[in-house]
C-alpha atoms as a PDB file:
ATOM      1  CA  UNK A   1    -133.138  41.296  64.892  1.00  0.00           C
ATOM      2  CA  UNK A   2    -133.286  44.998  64.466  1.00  0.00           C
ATOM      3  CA  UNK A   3    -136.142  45.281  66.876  1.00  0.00           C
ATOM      4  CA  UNK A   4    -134.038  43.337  69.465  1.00  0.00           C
ATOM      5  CA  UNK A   5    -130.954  46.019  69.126  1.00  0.00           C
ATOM      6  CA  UNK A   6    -133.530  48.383  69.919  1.00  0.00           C
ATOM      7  CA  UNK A   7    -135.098  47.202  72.727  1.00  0.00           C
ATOM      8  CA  UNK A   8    -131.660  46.313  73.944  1.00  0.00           C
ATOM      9  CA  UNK A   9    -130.098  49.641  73.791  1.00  0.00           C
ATOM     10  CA  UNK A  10    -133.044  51.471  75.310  1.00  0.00           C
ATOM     11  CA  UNK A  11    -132.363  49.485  78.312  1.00  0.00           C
ATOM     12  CA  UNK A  12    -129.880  50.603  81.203  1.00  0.00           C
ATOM     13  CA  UNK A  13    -127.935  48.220  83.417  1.00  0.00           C
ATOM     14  CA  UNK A  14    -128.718  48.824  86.823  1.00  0.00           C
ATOM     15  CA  UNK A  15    -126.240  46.917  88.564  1.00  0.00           C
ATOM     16  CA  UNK A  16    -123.852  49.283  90.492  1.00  0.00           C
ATOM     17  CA  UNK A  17    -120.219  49.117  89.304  1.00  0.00           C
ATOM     18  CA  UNK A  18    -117.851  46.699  90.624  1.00  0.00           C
ATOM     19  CA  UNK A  19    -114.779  47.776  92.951  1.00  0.00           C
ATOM     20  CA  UNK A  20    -111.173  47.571  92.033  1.00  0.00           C
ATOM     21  CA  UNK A  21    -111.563  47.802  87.997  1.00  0.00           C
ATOM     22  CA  UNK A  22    -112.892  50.738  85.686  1.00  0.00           C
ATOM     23  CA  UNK A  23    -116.123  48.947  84.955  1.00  0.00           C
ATOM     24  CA  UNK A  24    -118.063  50.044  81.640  1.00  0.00           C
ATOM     25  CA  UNK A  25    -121.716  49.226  81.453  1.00  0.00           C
ATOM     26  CA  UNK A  26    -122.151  46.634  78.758  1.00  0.00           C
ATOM     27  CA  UNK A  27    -124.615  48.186  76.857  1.00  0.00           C
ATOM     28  CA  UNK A  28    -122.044  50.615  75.820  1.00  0.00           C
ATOM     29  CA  UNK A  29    -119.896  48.730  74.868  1.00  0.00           C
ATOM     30  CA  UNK A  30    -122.393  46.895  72.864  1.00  0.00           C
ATOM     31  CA  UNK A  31    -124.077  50.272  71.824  1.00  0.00           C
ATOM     32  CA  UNK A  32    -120.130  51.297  70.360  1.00  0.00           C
ATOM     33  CA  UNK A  33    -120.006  48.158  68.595  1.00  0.00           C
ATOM     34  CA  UNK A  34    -122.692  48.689  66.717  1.00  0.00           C
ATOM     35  CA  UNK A  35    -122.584  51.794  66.263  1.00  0.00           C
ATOM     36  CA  UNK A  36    -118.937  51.402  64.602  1.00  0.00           C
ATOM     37  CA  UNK A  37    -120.858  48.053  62.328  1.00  0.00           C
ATOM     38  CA  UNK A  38    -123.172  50.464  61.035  1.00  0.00           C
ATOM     39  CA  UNK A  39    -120.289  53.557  60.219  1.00  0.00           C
ATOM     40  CA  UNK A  40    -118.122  50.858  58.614  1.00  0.00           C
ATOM     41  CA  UNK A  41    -121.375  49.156  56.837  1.00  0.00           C
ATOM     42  CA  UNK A  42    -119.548  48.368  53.383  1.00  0.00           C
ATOM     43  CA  UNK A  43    -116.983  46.875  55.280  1.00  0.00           C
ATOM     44  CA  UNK A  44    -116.363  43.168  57.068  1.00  0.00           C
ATOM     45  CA  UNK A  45    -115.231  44.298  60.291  1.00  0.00           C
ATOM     46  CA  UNK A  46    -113.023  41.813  62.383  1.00  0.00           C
ATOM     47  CA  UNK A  47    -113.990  41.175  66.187  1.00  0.00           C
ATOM     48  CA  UNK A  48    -110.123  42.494  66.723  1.00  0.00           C
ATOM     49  CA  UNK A  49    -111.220  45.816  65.281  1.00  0.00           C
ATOM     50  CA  UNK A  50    -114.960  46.600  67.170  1.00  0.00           C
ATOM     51  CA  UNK A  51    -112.753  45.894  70.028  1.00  0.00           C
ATOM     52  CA  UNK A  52    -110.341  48.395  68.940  1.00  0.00           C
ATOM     53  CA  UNK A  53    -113.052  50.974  68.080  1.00  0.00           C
ATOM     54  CA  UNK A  54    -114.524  50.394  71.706  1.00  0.00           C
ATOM     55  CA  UNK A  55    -111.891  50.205  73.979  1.00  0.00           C
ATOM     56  CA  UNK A  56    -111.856  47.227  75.321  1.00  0.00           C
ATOM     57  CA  UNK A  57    -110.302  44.346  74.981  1.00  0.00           C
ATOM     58  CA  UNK A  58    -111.661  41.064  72.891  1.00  0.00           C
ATOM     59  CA  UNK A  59    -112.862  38.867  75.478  1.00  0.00           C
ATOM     60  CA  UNK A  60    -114.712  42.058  77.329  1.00  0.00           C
ATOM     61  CA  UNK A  61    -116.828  42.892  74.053  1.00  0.00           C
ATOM     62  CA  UNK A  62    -117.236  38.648  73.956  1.00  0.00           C
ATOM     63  CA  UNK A  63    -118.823  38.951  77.326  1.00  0.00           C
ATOM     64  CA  UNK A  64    -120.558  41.962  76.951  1.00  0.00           C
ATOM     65  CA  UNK A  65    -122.502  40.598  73.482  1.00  0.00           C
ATOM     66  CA  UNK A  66    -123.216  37.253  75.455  1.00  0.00           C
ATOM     67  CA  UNK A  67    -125.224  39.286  78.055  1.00  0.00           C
ATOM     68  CA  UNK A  68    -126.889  41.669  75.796  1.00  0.00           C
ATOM     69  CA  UNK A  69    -127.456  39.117  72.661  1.00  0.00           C
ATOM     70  CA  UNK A  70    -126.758  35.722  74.551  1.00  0.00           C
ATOM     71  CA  UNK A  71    -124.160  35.705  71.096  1.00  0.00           C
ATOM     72  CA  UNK A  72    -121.032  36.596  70.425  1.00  0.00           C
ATOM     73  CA  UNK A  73    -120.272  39.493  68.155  1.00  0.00           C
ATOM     74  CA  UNK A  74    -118.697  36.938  65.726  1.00  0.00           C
ATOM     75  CA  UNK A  75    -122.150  35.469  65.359  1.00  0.00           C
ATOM     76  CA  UNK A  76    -124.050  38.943  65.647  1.00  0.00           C
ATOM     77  CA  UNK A  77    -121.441  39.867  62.615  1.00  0.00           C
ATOM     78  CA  UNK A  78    -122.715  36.494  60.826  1.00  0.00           C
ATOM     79  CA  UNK A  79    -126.490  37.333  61.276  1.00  0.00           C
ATOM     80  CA  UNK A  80    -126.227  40.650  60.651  1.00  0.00           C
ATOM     81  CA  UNK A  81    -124.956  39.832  57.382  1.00  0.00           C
ATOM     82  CA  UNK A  82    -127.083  37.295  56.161  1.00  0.00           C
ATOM     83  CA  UNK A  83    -130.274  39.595  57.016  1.00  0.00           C
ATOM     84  CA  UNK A  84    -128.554  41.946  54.598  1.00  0.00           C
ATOM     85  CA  UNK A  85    -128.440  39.682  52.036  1.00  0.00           C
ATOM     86  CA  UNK A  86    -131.570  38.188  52.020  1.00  0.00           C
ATOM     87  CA  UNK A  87    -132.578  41.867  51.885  1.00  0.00           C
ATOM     88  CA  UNK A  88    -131.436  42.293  48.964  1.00  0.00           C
ATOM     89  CA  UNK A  89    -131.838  39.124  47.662  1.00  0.00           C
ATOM     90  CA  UNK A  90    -136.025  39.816  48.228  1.00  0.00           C
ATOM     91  CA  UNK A  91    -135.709  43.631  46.450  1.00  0.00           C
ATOM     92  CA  UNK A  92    -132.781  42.220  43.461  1.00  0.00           C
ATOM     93  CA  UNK A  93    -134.199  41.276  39.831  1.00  0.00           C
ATOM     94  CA  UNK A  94    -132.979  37.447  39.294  1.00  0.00           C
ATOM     95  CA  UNK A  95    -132.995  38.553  35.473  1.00  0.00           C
ATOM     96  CA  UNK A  96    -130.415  41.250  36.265  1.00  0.00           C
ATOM     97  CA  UNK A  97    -128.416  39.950  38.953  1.00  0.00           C
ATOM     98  CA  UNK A  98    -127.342  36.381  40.263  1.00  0.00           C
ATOM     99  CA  UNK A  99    -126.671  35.610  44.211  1.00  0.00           C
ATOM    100  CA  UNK A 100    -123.108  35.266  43.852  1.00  0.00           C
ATOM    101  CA  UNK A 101    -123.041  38.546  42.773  1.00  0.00           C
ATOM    102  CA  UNK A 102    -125.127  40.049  45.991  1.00  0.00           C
ATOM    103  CA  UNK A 103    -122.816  37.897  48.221  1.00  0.00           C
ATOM    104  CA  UNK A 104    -120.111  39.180  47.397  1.00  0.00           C
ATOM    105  CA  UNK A 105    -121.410  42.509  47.784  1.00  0.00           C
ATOM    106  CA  UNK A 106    -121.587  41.693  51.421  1.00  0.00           C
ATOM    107  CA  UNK A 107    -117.791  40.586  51.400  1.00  0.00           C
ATOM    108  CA  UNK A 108    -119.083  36.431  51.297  1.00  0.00           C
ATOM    109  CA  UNK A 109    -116.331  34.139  49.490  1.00  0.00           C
ATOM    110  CA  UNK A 110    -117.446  30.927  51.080  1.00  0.00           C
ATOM    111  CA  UNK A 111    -120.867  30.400  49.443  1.00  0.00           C
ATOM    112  CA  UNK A 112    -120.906  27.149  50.124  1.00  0.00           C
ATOM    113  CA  UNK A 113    -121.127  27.325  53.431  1.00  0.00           C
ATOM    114  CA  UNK A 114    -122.992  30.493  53.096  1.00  0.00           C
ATOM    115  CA  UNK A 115    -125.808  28.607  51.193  1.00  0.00           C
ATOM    116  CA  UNK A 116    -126.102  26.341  53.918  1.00  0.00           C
ATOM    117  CA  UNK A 117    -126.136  29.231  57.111  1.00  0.00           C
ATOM    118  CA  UNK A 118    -128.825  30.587  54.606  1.00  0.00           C
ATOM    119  CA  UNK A 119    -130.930  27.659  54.453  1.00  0.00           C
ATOM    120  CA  UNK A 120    -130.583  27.130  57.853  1.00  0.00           C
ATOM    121  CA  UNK A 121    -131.689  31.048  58.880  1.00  0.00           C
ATOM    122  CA  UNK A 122    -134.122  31.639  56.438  1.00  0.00           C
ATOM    123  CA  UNK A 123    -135.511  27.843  55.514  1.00  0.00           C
ATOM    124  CA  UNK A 124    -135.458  27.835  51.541  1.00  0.00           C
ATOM    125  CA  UNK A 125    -131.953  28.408  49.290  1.00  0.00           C
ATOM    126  CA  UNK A 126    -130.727  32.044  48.489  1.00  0.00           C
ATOM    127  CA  UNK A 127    -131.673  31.249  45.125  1.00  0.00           C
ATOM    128  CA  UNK A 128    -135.120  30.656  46.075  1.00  0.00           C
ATOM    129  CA  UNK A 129    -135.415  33.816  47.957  1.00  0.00           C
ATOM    130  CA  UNK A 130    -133.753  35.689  44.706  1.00  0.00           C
ATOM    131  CA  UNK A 131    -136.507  33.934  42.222  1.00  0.00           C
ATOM    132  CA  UNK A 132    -139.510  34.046  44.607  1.00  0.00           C
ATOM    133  CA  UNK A 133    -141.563  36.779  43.920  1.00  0.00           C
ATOM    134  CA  UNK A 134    -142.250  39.880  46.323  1.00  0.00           C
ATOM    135  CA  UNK A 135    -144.766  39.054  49.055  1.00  0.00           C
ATOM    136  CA  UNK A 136    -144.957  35.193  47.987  1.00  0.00           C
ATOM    137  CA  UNK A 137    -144.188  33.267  51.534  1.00  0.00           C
ATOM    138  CA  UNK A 138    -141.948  30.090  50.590  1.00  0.00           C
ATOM    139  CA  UNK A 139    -143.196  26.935  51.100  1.00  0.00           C
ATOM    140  CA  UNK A 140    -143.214  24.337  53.592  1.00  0.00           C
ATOM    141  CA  UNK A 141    -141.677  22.275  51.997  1.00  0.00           C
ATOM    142  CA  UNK A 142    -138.565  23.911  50.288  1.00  0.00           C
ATOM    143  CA  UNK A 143    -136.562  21.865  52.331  1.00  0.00           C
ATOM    144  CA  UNK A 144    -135.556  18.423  51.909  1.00  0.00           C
ATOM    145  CA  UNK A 145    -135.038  18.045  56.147  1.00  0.00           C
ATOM    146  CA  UNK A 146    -136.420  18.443  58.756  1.00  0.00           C
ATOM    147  CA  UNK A 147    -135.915  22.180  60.804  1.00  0.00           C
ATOM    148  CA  UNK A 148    -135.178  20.859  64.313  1.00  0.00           C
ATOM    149  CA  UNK A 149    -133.372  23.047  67.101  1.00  0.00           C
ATOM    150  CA  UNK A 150    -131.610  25.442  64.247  1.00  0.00           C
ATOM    151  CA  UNK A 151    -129.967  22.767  61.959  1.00  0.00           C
ATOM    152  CA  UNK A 152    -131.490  20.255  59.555  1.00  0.00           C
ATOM    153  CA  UNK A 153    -131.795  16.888  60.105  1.00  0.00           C
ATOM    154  CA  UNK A 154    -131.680  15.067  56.838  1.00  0.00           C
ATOM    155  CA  UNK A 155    -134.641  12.656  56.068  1.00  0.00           C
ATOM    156  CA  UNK A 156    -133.436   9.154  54.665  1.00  0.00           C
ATOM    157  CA  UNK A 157    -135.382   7.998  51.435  1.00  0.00           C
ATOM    158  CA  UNK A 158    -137.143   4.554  52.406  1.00  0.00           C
ATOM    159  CA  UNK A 159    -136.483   2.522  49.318  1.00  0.00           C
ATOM    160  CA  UNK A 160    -132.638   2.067  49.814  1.00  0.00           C
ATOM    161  CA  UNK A 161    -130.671  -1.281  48.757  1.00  0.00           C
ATOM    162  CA  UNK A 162    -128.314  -3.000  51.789  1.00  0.00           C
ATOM    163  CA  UNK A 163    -125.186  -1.187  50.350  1.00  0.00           C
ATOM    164  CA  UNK A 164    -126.802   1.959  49.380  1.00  0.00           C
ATOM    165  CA  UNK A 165    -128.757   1.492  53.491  1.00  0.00           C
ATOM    166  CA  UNK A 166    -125.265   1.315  54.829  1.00  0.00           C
ATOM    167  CA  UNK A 167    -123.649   3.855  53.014  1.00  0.00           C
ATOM    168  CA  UNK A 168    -126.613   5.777  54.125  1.00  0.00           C
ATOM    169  CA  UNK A 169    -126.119   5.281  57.867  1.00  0.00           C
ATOM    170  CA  UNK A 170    -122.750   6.325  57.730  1.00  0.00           C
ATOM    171  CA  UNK A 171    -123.537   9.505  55.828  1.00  0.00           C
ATOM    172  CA  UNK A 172    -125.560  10.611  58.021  1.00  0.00           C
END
């Protein structure tokens, strides 16, 4: 993702500014944004506050992080944070340290649903990633579903019973 910011604010827009309006070229804003994330890294910035720090108002730096990301800086924000933590999570001592721990670092109270944006990002737990050993790839099959267009679909075990098959269906 880094390597994307880069590329991205390396680039100029080259379309000429629109009449009527002060127009600011998105990159800037984007570039601001950013720039502000990285100032304020121990912090959880709110989308209410990058705006704030850039000038402009909410649905601007929206539209501006759609065309430079095709995201929204919410989900930039999101991303952004879970590549920290499974940063640290690779360089951390499991003997010494325990995930909830590192989440929280990285201002996470949900881990529920953190676990799960994790699995779905990175392909194995955040445990996994903390007990794995540096430079040891995880395997294909750490997950009990199948990756298919960026969620999971769950596979159903084979051997179920007619209530069990039913409760099954409607599970999933």
């Amino acid at each position: 993702m880094s390597q994307m910011i880069r590329e991205m604010l390396s680039q100029q827009t080259t379309a000429p500014p629109k009449k009527g309006r002060h127009s600011v070229v998105r990159n800037e804003i984007v570039r601001s944004a950013i720039i502000f994330v990285e100032q304020h890294d121990s912090e959880c910035p709110l989308v209410s506050e990058l705006a704030a720090a850039t000038s402009v108002s909410e649905r601007t730096l929206r539209v501006a992080f759609q065309e430079c990301f095709g995201m929204g800086p919410l989900r930039y924000l999101k991303l952004r944070t879970l590549d920290q933590v499974h940063a640290a999570l690779q360089n951390a001592d499991f003997s010494l340290t325990t995930v909830t721990r590192i989440a929280m670092q990285f201002g996470i109270w949900e881990l529920g649903r953190f676990a799960r944006d994790y699995r779905l990002r990175f392909a194995e737990l955040p445990s996994e990633t903390l007990r794995r050993q540096p430079g040891r790839v995880p395997s294909p099959d750490a997950l009990t579903g199948t990756p298919y267009l960026g969620g999971l679909v769950q596979m159903r075990p084979a051997n179920l019973t007619g209530d069990q098959e039913r409760w099954a269906d409607q599970a999933l």
